[in-house]
Each structure stands twice: as C-alpha cells, then as structure tokens.
Protein backbone atom coordinates (compact mmCIF):
# COMPACT_ATOMS: atom_id res chain seq x y z
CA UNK A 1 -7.36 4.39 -29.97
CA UNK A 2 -6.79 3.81 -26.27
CA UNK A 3 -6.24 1.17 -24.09
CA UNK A 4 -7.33 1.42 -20.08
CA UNK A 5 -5.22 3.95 -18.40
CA UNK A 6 -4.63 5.93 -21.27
CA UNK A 7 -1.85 4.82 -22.95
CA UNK A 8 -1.78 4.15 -26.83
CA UNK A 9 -3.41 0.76 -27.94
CA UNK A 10 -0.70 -1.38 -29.92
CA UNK A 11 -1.00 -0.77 -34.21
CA UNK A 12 0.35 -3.51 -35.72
CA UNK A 13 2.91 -2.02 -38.00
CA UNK A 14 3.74 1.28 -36.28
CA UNK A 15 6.94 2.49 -37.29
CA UNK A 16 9.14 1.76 -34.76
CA UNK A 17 12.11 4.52 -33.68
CA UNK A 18 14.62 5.13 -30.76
CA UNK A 19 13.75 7.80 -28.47
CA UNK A 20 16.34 9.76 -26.27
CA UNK A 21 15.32 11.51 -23.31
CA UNK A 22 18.12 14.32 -22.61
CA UNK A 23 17.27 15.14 -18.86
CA UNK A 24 18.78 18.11 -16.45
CA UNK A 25 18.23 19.17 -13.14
CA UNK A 26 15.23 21.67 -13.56
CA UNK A 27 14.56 24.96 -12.55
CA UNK A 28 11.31 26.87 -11.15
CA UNK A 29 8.93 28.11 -13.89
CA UNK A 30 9.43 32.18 -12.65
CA UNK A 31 11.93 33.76 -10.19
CA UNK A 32 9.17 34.67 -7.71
CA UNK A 33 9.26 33.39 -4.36
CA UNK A 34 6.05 31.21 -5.08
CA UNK A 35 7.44 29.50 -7.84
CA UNK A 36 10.87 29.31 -6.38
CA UNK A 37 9.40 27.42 -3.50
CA UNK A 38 7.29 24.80 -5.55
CA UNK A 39 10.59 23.78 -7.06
CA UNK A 40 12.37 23.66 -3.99
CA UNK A 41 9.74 21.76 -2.60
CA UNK A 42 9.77 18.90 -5.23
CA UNK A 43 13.98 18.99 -5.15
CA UNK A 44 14.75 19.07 -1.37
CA UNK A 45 12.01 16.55 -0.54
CA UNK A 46 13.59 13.67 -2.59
CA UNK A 47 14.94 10.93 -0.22
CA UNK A 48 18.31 10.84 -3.09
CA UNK A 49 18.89 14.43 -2.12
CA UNK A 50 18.51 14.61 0.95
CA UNK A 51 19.16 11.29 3.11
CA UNK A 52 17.10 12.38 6.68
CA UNK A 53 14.66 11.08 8.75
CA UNK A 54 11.78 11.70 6.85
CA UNK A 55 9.52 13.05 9.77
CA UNK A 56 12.65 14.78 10.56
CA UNK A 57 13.45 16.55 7.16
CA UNK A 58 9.34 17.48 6.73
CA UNK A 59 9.74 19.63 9.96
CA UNK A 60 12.85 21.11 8.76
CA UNK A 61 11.97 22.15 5.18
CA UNK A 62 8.27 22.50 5.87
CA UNK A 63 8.92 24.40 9.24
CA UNK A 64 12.26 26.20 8.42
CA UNK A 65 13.58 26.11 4.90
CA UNK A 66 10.29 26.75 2.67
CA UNK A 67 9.66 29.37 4.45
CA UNK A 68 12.94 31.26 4.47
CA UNK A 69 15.12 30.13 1.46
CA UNK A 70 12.22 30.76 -1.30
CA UNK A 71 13.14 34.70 -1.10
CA UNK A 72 16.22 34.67 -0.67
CA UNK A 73 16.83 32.09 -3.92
CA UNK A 74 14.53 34.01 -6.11
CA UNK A 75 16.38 37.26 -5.72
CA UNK A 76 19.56 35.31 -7.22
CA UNK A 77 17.84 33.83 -9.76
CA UNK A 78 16.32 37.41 -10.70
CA UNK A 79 19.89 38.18 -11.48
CA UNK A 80 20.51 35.91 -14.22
CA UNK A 81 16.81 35.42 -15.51
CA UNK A 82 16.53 36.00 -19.30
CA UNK A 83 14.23 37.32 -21.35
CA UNK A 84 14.14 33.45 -22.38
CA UNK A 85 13.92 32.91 -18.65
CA UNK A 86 15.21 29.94 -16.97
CA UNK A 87 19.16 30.06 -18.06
CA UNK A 88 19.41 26.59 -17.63
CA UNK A 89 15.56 25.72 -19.33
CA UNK A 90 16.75 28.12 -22.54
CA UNK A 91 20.57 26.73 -23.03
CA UNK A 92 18.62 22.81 -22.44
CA UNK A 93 16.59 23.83 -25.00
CA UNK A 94 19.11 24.69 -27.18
CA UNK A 95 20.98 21.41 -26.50
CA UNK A 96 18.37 19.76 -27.26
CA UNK A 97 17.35 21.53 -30.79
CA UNK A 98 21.19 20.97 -31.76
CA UNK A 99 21.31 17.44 -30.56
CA UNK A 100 18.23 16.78 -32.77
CA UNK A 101 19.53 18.05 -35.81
CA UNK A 102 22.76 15.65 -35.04
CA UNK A 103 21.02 12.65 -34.51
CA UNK A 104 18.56 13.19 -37.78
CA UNK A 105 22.05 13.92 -39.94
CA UNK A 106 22.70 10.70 -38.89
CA UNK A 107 20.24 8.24 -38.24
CA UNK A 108 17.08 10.55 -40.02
CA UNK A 109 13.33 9.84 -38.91
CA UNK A 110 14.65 6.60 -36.66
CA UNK A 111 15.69 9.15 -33.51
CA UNK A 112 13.17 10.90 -31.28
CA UNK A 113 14.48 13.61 -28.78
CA UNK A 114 12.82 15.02 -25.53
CA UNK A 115 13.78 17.34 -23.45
CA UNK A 116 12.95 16.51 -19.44
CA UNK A 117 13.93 18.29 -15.64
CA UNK A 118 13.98 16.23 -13.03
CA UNK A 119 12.51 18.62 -11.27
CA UNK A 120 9.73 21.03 -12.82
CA UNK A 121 8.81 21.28 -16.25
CA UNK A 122 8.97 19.48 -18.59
CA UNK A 123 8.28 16.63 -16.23
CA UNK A 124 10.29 13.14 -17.12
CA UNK A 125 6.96 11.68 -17.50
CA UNK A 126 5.77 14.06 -20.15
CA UNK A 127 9.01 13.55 -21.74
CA UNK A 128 8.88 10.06 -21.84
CA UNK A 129 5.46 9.68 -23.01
CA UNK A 130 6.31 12.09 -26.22
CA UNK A 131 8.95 9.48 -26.34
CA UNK A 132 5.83 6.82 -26.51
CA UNK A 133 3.39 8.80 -28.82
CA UNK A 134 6.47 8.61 -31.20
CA UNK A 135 6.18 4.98 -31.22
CA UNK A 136 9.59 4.67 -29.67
CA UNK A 137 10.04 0.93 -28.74
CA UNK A 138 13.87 1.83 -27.50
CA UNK A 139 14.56 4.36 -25.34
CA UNK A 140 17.31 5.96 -23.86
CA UNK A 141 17.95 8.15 -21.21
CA UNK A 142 20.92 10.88 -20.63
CA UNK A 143 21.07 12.21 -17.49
CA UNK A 144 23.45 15.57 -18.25
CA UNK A 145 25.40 14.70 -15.41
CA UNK A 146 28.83 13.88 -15.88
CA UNK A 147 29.89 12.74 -12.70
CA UNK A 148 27.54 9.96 -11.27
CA UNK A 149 25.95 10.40 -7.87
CA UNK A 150 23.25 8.85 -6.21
CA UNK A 151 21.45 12.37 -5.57
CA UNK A 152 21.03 13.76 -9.19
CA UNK A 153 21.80 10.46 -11.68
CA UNK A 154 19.82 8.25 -9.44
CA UNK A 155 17.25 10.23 -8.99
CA UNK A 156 16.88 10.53 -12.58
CA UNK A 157 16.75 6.61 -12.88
CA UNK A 158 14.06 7.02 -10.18
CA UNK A 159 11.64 9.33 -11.89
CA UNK A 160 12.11 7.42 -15.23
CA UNK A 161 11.40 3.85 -12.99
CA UNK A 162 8.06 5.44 -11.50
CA UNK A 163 7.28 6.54 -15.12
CA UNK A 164 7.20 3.28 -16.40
CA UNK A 165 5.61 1.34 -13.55
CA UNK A 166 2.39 2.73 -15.51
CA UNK A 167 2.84 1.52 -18.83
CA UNK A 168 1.44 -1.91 -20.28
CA UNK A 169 4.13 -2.15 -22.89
CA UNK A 170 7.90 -1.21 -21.59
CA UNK A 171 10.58 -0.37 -24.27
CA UNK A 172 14.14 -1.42 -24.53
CA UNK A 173 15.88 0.41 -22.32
CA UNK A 174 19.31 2.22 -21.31
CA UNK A 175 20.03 4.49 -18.69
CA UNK A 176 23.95 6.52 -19.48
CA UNK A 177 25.38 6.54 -15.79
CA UNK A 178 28.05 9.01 -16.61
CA UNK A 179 30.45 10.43 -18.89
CA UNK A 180 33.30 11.64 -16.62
CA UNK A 181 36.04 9.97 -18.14
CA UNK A 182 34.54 9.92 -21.69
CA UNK A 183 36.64 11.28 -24.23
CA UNK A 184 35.06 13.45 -26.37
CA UNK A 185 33.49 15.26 -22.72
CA UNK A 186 37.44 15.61 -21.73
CA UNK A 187 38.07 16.95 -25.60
CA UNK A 188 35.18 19.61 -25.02
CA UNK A 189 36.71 20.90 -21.97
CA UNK A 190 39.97 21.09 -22.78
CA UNK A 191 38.88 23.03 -25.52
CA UNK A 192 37.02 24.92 -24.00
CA UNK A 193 39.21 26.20 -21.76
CA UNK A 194 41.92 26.32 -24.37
CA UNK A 195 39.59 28.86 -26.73
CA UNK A 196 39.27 30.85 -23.67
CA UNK A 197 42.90 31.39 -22.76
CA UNK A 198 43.30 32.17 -26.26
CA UNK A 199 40.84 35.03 -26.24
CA UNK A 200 41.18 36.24 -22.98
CA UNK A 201 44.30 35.30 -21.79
CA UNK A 202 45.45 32.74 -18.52
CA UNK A 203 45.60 33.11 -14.94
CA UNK A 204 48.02 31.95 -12.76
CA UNK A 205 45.62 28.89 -11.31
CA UNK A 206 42.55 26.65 -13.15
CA UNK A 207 39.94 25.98 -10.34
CA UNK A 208 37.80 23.30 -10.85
CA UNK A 209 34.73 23.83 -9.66
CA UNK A 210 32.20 20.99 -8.93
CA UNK A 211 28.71 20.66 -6.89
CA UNK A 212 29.12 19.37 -3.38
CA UNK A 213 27.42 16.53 -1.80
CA UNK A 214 27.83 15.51 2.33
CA UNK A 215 30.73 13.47 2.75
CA UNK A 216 29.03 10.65 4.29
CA UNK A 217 27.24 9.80 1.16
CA UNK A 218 30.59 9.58 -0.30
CA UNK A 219 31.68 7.03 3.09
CA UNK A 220 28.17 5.19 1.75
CA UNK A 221 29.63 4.53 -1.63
CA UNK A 222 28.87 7.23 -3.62
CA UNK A 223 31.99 7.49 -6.34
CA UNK A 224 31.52 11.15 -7.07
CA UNK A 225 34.24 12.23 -5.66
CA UNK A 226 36.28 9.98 -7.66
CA UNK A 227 34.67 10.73 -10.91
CA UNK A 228 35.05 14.62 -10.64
CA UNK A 229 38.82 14.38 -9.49
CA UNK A 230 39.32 12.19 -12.49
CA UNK A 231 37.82 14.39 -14.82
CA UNK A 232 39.94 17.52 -13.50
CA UNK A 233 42.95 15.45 -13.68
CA UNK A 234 42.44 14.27 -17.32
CA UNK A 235 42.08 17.62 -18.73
CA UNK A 236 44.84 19.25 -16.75
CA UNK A 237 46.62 16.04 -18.46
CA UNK A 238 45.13 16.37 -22.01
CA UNK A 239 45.68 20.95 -21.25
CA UNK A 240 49.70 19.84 -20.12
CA UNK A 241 49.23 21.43 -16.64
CA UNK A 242 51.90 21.39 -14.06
CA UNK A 243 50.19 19.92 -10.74
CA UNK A 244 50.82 23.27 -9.29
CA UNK A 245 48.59 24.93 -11.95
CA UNK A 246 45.57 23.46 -11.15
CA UNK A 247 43.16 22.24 -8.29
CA UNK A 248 39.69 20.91 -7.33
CA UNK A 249 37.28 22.52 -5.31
CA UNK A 250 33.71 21.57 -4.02
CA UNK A 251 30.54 24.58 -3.81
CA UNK A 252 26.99 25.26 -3.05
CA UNK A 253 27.13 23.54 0.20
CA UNK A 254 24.05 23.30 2.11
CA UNK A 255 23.21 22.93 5.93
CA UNK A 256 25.66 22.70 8.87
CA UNK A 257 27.26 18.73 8.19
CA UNK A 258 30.48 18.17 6.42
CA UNK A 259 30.88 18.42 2.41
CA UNK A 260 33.15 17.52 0.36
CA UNK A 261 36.40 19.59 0.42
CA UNK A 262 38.52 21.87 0.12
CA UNK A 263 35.47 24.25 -0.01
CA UNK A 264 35.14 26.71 -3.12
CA UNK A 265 34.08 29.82 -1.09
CA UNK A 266 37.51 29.39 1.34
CA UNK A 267 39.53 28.69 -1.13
CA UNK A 268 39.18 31.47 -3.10
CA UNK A 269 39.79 33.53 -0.17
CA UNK A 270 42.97 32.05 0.36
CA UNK A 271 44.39 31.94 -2.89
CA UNK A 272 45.05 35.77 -2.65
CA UNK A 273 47.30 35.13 0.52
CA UNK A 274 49.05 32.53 -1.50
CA UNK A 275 50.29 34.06 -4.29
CA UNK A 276 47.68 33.61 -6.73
CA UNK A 277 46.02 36.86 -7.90
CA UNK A 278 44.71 35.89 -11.10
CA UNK A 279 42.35 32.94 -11.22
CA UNK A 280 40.33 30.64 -13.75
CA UNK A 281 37.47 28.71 -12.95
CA UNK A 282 35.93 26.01 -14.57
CA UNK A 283 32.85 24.45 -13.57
CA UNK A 284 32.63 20.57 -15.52
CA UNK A 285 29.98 18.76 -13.74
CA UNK A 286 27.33 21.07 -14.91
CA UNK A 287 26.13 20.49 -18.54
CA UNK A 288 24.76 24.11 -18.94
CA UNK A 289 25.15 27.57 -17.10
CA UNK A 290 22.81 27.61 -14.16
CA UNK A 291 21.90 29.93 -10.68
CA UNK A 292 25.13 27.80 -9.52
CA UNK A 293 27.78 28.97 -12.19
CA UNK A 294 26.07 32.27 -13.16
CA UNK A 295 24.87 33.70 -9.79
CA UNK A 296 27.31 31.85 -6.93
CA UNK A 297 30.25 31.39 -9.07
CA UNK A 298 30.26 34.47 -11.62
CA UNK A 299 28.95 36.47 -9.13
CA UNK A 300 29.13 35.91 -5.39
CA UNK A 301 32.26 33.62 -5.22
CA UNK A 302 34.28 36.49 -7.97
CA UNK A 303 33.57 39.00 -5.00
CA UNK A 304 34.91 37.07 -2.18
CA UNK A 305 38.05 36.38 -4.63
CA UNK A 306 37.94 40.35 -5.15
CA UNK A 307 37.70 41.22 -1.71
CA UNK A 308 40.11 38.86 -0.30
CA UNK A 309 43.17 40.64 -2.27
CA UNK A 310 42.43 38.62 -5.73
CA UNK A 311 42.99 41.18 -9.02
CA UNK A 312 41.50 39.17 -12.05
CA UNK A 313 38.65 36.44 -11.69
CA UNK A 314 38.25 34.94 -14.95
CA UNK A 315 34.80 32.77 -14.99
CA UNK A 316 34.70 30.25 -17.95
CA UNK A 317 31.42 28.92 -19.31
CA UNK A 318 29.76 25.78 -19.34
CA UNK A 319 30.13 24.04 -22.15
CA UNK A 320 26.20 24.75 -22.87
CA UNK A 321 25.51 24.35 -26.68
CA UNK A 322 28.99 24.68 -27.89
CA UNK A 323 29.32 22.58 -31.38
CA UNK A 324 32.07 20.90 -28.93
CA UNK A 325 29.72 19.95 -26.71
CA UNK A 326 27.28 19.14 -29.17
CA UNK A 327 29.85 16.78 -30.99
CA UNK A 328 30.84 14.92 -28.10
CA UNK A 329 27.04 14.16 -26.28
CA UNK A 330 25.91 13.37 -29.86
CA UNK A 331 29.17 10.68 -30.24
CA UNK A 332 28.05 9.52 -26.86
CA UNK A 333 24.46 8.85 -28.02
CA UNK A 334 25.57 7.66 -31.65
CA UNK A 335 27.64 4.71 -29.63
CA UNK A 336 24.51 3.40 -27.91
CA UNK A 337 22.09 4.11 -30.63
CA UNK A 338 24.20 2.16 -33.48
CA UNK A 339 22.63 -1.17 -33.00
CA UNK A 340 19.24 -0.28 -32.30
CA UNK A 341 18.80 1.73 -35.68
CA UNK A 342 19.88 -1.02 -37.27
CA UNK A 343 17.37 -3.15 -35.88
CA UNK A 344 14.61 -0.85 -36.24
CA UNK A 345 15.35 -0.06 -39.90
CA UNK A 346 14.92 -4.10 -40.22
CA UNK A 347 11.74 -3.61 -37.89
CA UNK A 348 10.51 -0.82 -40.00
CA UNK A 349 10.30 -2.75 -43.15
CA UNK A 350 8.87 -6.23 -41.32
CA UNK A 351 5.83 -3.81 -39.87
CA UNK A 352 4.70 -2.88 -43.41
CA UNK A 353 4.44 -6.59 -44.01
CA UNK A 354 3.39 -7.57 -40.74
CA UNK A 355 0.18 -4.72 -41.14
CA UNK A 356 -0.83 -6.10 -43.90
CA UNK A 357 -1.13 -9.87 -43.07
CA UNK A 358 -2.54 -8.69 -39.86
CA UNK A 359 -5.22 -6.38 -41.41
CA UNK A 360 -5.97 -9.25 -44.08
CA UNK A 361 -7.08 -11.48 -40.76
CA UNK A 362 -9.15 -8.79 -39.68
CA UNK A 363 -6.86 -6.85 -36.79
CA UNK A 364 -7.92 -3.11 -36.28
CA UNK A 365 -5.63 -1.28 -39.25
C-alpha cells in the first residue's frame, strides 16, 4: 500500500525498530576510466568539497580535470582492485555484516543496519529508505569519519537532509559528528598499532597520516585540524610515546592552494636526512583501507621514503573490520541506541494493541 510519491502508507501497528545507516566515502563501481569519472564527477562537484565559484569550478573540472584525472586515477585503483572489487566497498561491507551481528547480540530484531557511500553506490537514499521499508521510526546515521569536517561529515548530513525533504513521515533522528576523541576509537588504535609492533617489530618514528583539506577552510572554522592532532596525541599518550617518537602529517593534496601541513609526501623525504631510516605509518581518519592508504600511502609515498635514503617503510592497516574496531563503533552505536530500544520495545507491544482497536473501527489492517 502506497501513499503519493511512493513512500509506504502508515499500518497502524507496524513494528517499530531503530535503523543505523553506517555511511563512507564511496568509490566508483569499476576501475575504468568511465566509471572512475562518474564518481569523480558526483565527489568533486559538491560545493562541501570543493568551496569555488561555481561557474568557475564547472570550467575547471568539466574543461580540465574530467578529462585528465579519470585515467590517471583508474590505473591506481587497478592496483589495489580485488576480486571483491572496490577495497573500500568490500571491507564496508564487512563492517557492516559484523556490526549487524553486534547490534542483534544485543538489542535482537529492534536494530536495522544499512550500508550507504556518499558518493556512488549504495546511494544514502537507497540506504535510508531500506532503513524506512524496515519500519524504522528512529534512525541514526554514522558517518565513518572520525575527525569532523565540513567536506566529508557535512556532506553526509547533506545527502541524508535532501533524502528526507521527500518523505511525509520523518523519523527520530541523530546524526554522530565524530569520534576523534572517543575512547574505545583511541583503544582500537593503540592496539592496533601495538599488535603490529609486536608482530613485525618498531621503527624509529610513528607517522600519522591524515587526509588534507585547504587551509582556509580550516581559517573558516573547520576544527579538523584540531580533531586529528588530538587523536594522534591521545594514542601516542595511551602507546607511552616520547614526543620525539611520533608526528602528524597531512596527504592527498589536491590543486595548487595551500593544505594543511607539514605535507606527507615531503616529509617522508626528509626523514631519511634526519636520522630516521625506519618508519611507521598510521593512517586514523580513514575507517577502512582505501586508493588513499593502499595505493598513495603503501605504495607511492613507501617509494619516495625508499628513494630518499629510507631502509624500512612499515605501512599499518586501517582498522577495517578488526573485532577492535568492531567493538568500539558498536559501543559507540550501543550509547545512542540505549534509550530508543527501550522505547520501541514499549512501542512494540502498544502497536499490537493499538492494531487491533484500530482494525475493530474499521482502519485498513
């Protein structure tokens, strides 16, 4: 039964549930040039990404970037494409599977899970309205971005606000801004890194490793910059690192205008002529492995280390779906889902009753 537009007519007594929409960045559907450029399309033209002129920017990526960049990007992502294929779309996946399993341990049939990109598929629209066929009346929304910024958590919010400007009925609603300084996210990483060490032993500097934004978003307001510096700090703390043991650096700039800094790509160059010939990197601010970690870090950034004098480049994984990681993002749900469960258990049981006095004064059953 449908109501104008589409969307589901209201039972009375549908069960009602909580629905979580786990969202990520997104990824093209192949690593041809085609599809490479559809995505970049849809990504670089957001006004959160990329804060131009808008006449301005549609000459530049229409005119210049679209049709030089798609290539060039799908022959990196050729080198890290799985027979799963996306990296990032098959590790969400997985996050998403294992988050599921957490939340039904715990709160059984009243949690609902989608998976959602930002950008490409699956769409935060489709996402949401599996949320809605699922009779979720709650809903909320995890952007897997860490660190807050304007370009990838707002534009999340964004896409979710458009989304809903088309439904009738809108559900309870919250939106998780970030997790930077969250503890079980600081736990993971530490970890994380920790395990690694263990296994494969430690270099003589941790790099932390986080995506780059222009620095006048950050004069604007944006407190990125903050929240990734925090998050570096509080795991050196919670890891016992001497300041000189570990820093932060800032990668996959884009364009000619300033970024945040110290840059990745020079500072690994340096390093070499500073002493340091054996480095770690960690990359936090990225939920799941990605063209960023796997193909610039792991693979062009460990060359310029190589070929600036560095001996041993030790890459360590995203956190990805690690039962670490899985613990902490399904604490971080569990502490916003609490209440709601609660309520809809009570609203479970009311519905049965409510169905029936409804149907008894002839509503549609």
């Amino acid at each position: 039964m449908l109501e104008c537009g589409g969307q589901p007519a209201y039972r009375h007594g549908s069960p009602s549930r909580v629905g979580v929409l786990l969202v990520n960045l997104g990824t093209p559907r192949s690593a041809t040039a085609r599809d490479v450029r559809r995505y970049l399309k849809e990504f670089l033209w957001d006004p959160r990404v990329v804060e131009m002129s808008r006449p301005l920017w549609w000459l530049i990526l229409n005119g210049v970037i679209l049709n030089l960049r798609p290539r060039r990007t799908a022959a990196a992502y050729r080198k890290v494409w799985t027979e799963q294929g996306s990296p990032l779309l098959a590790i969400s996946k997985r996050q998403a599977s294992a988050l599921t399993a957490k939340l039904e341990s715990r709160f059984g049939e009243h949690v609902t899970l989608a998976l959602a990109m930002r950008y490409g598929e699956p769409s935060v629209a489709a996402g949401l309205q599996a949320l809605r066929a699922a009779h979720a009346e709650r809903v909320l929304v995890l952007p897997l971005y860490p660190q807050y910024s304007a370009t990838t958590t707002a534009a999340v919010f964004d896409a979710v606000a458009d989304e809903f400007r088309r439904w009738r009925w809108l559900p309870d609603f919250q939106f998780v801004t970030g997790y930077h300084d969250f503890d079980g996210y600081i736990e993971a990483l530490a970890d994380s890194i920790s395990s690694h060490w263990q296994q494969n032993g430690r270099g003589q500097r941790l790099l932390f490793s986080f995506h780059g934004i222009p620095t006048r978003y950050i004069e604007r307001g944006d407190p990125y910059s903050c929240h990734c510096r925090k998050t570096a700090r509080l795991v050196a703390t919670r890891l016992q690192l001497g300041d000189d043991a570990w820093s932060v650096c800032f990668q996959s700039r884009f364009g000619r205008e300033e970024w945040l800094k110290p840059y990745t790509d020079v500072t690994l160059t340096e390093l070499p002529q500073q002493g340091v010939r054996r480095v770690d990197v960690v990359c936090p601010g990225f939920a799941a492995d990605c063209l960023e970690t796997l193909e610039e870090m792991n693979i062009q950034n460990r060359q310029l280390y190589i070929d600036a004098g560095g001996e041993e480049f030790q890459y360590i994984p995203c956190l990805n779906d690690s039962a670490v990681h899985i613990d902490a993002l399904g604490t971080l749900l569990a502490t916003r889902i609490d209440g709601w469960v609660g309520a809809a258990r009570d609203m479970t049981a009311a519905a049965e009753q409510q169905r029936a006095r409804a149907t008894a004064q002839g509503a549609p059953s």
